[in-house]
Protein backbone atom coordinates (compact mmCIF):
# COMPACT_ATOMS: atom_id res chain seq x y z
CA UNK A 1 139.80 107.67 131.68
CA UNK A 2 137.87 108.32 128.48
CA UNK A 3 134.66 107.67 130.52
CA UNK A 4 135.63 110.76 132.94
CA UNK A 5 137.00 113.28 130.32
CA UNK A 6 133.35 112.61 128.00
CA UNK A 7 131.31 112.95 131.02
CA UNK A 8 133.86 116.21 132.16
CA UNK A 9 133.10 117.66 128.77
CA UNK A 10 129.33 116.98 129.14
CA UNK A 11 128.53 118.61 132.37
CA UNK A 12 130.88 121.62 130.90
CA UNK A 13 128.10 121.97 128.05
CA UNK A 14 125.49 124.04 129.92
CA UNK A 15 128.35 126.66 130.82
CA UNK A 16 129.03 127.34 127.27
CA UNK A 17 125.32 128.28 125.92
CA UNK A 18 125.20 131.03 124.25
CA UNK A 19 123.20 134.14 125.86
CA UNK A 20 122.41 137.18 124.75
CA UNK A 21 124.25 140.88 125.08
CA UNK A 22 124.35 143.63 123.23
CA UNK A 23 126.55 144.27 120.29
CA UNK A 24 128.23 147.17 118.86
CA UNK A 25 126.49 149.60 116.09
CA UNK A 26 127.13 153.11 114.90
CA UNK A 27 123.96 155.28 114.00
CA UNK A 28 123.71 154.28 110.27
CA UNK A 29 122.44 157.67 109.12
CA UNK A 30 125.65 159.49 108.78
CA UNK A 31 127.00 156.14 107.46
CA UNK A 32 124.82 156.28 104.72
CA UNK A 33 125.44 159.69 103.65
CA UNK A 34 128.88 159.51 103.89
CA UNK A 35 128.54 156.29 102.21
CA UNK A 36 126.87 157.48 98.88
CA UNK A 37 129.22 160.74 99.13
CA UNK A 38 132.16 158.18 98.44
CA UNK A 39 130.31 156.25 95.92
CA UNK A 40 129.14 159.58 94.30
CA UNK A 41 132.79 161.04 94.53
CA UNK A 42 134.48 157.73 93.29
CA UNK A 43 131.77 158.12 90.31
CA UNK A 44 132.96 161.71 89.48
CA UNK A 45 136.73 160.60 89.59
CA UNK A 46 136.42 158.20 86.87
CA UNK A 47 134.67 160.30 84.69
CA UNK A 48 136.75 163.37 85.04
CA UNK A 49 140.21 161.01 84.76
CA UNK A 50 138.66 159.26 81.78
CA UNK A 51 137.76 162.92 79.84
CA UNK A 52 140.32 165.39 81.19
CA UNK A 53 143.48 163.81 82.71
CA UNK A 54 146.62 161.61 80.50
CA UNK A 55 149.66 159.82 82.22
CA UNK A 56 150.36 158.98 85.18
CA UNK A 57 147.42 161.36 86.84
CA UNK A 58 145.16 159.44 85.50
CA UNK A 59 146.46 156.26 87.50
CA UNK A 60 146.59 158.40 90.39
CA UNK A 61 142.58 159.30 89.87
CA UNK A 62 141.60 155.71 88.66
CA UNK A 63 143.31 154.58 92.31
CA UNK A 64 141.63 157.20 94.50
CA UNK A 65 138.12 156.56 92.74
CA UNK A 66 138.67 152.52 93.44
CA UNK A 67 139.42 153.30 96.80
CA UNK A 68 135.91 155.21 97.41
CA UNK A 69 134.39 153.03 95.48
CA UNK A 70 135.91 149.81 97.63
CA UNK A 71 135.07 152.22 101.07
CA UNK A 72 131.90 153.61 99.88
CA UNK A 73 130.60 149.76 99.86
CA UNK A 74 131.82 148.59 103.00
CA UNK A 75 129.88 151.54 104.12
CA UNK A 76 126.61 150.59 102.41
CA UNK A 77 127.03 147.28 103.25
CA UNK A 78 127.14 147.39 106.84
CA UNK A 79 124.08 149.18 107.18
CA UNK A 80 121.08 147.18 108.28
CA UNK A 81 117.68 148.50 109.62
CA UNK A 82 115.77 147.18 112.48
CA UNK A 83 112.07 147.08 112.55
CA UNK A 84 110.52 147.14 116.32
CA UNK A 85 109.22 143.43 116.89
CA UNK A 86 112.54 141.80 115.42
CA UNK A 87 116.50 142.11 116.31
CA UNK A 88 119.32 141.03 114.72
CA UNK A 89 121.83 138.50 116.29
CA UNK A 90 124.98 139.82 114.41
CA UNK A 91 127.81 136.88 113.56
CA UNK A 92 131.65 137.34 112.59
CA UNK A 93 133.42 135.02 111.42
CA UNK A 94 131.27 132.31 112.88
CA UNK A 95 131.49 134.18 116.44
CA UNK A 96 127.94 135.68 118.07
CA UNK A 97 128.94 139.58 118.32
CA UNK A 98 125.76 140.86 120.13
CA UNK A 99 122.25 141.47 119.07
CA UNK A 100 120.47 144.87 117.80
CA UNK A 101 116.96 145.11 119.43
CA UNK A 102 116.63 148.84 119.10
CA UNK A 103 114.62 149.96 115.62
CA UNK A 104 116.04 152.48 113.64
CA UNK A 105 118.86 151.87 110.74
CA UNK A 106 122.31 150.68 112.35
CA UNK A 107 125.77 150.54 111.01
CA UNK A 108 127.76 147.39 111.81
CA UNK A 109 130.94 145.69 111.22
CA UNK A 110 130.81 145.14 106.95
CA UNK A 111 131.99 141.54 107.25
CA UNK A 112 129.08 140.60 110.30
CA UNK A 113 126.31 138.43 109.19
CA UNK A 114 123.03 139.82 110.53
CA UNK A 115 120.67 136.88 111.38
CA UNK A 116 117.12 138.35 111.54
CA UNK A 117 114.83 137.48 114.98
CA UNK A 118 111.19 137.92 115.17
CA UNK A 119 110.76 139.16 118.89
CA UNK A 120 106.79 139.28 118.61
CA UNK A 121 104.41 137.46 120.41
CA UNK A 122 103.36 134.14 118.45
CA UNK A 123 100.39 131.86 119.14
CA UNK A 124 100.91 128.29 118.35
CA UNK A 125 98.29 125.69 118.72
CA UNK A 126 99.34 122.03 119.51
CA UNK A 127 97.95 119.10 116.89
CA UNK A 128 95.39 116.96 118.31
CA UNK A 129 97.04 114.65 120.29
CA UNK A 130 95.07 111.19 121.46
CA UNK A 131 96.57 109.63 124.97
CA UNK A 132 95.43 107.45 127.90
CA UNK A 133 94.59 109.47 131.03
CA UNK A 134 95.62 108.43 134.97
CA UNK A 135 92.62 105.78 134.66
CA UNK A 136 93.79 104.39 131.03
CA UNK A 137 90.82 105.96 129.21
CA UNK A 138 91.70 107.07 125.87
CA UNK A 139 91.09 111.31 125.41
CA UNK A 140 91.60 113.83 122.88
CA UNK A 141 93.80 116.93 124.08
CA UNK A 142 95.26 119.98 121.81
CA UNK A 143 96.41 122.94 123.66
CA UNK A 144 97.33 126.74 122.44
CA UNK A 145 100.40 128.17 123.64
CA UNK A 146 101.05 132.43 124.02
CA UNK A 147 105.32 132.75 123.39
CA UNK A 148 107.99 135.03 122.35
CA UNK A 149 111.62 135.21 121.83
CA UNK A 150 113.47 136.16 125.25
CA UNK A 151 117.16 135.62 124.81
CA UNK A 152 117.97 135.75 120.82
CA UNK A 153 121.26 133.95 121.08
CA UNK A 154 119.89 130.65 122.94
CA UNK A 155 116.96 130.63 119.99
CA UNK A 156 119.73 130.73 117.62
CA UNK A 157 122.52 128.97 118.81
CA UNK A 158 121.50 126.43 121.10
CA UNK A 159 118.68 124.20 118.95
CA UNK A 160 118.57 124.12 115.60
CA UNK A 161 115.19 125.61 115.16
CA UNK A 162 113.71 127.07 117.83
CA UNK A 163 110.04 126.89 116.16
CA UNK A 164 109.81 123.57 115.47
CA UNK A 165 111.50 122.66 119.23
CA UNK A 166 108.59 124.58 121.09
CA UNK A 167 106.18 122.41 118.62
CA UNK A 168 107.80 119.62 119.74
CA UNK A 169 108.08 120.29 123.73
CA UNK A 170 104.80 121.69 123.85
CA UNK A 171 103.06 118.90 122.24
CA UNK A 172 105.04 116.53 124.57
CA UNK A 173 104.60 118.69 127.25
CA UNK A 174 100.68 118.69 126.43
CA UNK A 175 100.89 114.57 126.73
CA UNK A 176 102.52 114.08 129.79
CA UNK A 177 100.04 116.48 131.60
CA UNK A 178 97.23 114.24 129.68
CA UNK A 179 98.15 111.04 131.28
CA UNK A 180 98.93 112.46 134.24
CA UNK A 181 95.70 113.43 135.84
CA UNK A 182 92.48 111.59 135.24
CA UNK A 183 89.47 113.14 132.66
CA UNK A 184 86.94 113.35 135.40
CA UNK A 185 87.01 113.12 139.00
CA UNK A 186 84.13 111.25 139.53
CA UNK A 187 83.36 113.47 143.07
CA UNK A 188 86.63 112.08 144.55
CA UNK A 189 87.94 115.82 144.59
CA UNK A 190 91.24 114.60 143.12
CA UNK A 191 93.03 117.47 140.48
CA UNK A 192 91.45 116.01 137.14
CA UNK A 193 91.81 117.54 133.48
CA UNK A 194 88.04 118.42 133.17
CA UNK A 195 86.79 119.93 136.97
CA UNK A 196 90.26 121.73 137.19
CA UNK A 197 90.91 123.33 134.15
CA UNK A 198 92.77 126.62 135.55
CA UNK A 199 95.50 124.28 138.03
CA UNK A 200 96.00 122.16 134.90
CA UNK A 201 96.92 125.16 132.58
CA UNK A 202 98.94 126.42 135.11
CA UNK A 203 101.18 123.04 135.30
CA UNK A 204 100.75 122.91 132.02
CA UNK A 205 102.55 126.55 131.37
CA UNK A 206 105.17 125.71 134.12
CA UNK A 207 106.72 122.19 132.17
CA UNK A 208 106.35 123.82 128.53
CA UNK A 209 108.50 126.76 130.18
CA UNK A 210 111.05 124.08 132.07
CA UNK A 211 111.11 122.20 128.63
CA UNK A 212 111.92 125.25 126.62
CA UNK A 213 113.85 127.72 128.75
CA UNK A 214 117.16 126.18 126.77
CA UNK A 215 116.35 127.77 123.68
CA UNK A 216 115.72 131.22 125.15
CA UNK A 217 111.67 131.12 124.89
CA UNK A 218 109.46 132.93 127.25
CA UNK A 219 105.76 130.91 127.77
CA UNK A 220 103.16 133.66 128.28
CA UNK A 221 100.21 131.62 128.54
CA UNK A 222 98.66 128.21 127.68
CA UNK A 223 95.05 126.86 127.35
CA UNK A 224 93.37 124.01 126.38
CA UNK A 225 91.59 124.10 123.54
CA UNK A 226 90.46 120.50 122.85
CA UNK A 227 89.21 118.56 125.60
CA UNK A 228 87.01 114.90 125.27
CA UNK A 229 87.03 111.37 125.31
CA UNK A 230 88.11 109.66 122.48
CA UNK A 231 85.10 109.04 119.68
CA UNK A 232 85.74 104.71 120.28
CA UNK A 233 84.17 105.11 124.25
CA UNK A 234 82.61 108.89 124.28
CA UNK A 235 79.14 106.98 124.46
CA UNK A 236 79.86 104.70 127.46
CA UNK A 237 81.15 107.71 129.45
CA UNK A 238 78.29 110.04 128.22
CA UNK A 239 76.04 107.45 129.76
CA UNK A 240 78.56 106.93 132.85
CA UNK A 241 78.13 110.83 133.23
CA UNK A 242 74.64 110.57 132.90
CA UNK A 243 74.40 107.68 135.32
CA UNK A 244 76.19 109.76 138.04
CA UNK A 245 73.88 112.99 137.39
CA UNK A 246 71.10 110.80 138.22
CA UNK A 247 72.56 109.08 140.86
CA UNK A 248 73.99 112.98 142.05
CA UNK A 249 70.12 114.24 141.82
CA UNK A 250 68.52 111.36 143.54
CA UNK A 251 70.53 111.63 146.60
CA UNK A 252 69.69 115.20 146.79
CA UNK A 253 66.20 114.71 146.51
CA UNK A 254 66.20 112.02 149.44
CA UNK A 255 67.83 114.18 151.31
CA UNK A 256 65.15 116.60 151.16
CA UNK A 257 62.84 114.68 151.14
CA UNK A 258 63.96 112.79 155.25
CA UNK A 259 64.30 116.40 156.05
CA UNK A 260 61.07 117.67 154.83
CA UNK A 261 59.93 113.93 156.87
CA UNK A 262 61.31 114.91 160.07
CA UNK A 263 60.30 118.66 160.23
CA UNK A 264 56.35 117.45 159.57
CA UNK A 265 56.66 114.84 162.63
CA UNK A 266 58.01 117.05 164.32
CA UNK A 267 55.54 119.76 163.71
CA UNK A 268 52.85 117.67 164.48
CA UNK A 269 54.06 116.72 167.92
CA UNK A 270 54.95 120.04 169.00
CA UNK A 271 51.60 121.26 167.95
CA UNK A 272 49.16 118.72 168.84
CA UNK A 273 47.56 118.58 165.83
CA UNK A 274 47.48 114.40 166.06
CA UNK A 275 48.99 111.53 168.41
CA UNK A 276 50.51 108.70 166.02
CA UNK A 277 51.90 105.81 167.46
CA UNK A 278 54.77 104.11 166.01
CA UNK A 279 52.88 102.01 163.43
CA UNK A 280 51.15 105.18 161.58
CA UNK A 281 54.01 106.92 161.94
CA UNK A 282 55.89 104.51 159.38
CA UNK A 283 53.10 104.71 156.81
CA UNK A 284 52.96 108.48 157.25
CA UNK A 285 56.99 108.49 156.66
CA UNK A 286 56.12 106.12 153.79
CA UNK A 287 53.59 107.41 152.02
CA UNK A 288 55.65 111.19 152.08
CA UNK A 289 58.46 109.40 150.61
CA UNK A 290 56.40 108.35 147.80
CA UNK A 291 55.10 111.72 147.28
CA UNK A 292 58.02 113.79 147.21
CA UNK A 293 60.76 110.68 145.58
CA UNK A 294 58.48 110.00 142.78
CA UNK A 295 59.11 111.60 139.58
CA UNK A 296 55.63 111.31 138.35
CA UNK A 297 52.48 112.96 140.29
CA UNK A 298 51.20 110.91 142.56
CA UNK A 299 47.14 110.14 143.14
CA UNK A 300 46.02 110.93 146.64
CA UNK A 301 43.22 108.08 148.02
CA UNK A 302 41.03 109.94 150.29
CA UNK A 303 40.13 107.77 153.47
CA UNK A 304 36.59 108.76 154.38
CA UNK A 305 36.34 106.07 157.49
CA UNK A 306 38.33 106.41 160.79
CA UNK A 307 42.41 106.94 160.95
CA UNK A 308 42.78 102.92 161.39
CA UNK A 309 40.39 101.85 159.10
């Protein structure tokens, strides 16, 4: 029974997040002026009671100027200003109230706490972080994320500091992509960190938004700022990389090269120009080979007898 009523309370948690609506203000203008018209009057009271009145109208003036005194300060006191770029999340009595996002000066309940929300866009780049890719190879990864405050209530009330959890989710957010998808895709076409850099932010910005969506952030954008194999192997895949280049250039090159092969015998035959049997054709395929696969220049040997000899 205790088992069902903690897990009936649990899955009743999401439903009571705080989101955020708007709360109640007066234009704090006219509040302030009437304000310092109290404070001003209760001012005047005291001084005229203390110099001109005896007896009981005296008490009678000393109450009236503590009462726009005591009025004239809950009117000061619930006036707060709002820059653009920030809101206020307004509290009573440990109750959220509403936020202010509209600049200007406001007048609010005297007793409301007014908790103070920075609404503007923040960059925030994620510490280095070392991890194993998909093939176990240690890299180095850091990532900068683009965010802002979207619902002020969930940033206030539902983590504890809203800052330090989208440090926290991104940079775990940033790891899991890591060793999910390999450095380099070695020609295999597979989605890999380096060749695919735009599908990987784009994950990338999806699971830090899923992982921080509870505490009312919106993800603009994210990029990857640091990208490499760690310093202990970054020589042994240099020379990997370098291996495959060459491997990637010679292929091309033989490639040409049969081509450039078949379109001379082919020339030849269609035009005449020479009847090689099967022999001579070999050591004419060989000998091009040589010329056009070699990376030094080659040295032609001229053959001043007959085609056989």
């Amino acid at each position: 029974m205790a088992t069902q009523t903690a897990a009936a309370a649990g899955s009743e948690l999401p439903g009571r997040r705080v989101t955020e609506r708007e709360a109640w203000s007066a234009s704090g203008v006219p509040v302030l002026v009437l304000g310092i018209g109290m404070l001003v009057a209760a001012a005047a009271l005291f001084v005229f009671g203390i110099l001109e009145v005896r007896g009981a109208g005296l008490t009678a003036l000393v109450v009236a100027a503590v009462v726009l005194l005591i009025a004239g300060e809950l009117a000061v006191h619930g006036l707060t200003s709002v820059v653009a770029g920030e809101a206020r999340a307004v509290q009573l009595f440990g109750r959220y109230r509403g936020t202010i996002r509209g600049p200007g000066l406001h007048w609010v309940n005297p007793f409301a706490r007014r908790r103070k929300v920075s609404t503007r866009i923040r960059n925030q780049e994620s510490a280095q972080a070392k991890v194993n890719d998909a093939d176990g190879n240690p890299i180095e990864i850091a990532a900068v994320v683009v965010w802002q405050v979207q619902d002020t209530a969930s940033a206030l009330y539902s983590v504890d500091d809203y800052t330090q959890f989208v440090t926290i989710q991104t940079e775990t957010a940033v790891r899991h992509i890591a060793s999910s998808y390999p450095y380099d895709n070695r020609g295999s076409g597979a989605l890999s960190l380096r060749d695919n850099a735009e599908e990987i932010t784009q994950r990338l910005s999806a699971e830090i938004t899923e992982r921080v969506a509870s505490a009312g952030v919106q993800i603009i954008e994210s990029r990857l700022t640091r990208l490499s194999y760690a310093p202990e192997i970054a020589q042994a895949m240099l020379r990997q990389q370098q291996a495959s280049a060459v491997v990637g250039a010679r292929q091309k090159i033989v490639d040409g090269a049969v081509g450039m092969v078949q379109m001379a015998l082919q020339r030849l035959q269609e035009e005449g120009v020479v009847e090689l049997d099967e022999e001579r054709k070999a050591t004419m395929v060989s000998n091009l080979l040589v010329v056009l696969c070699s990376e030094q220049a080659t040295q032609p040997v001229v053959n001043t007898g007959s085609l056989y000899q």
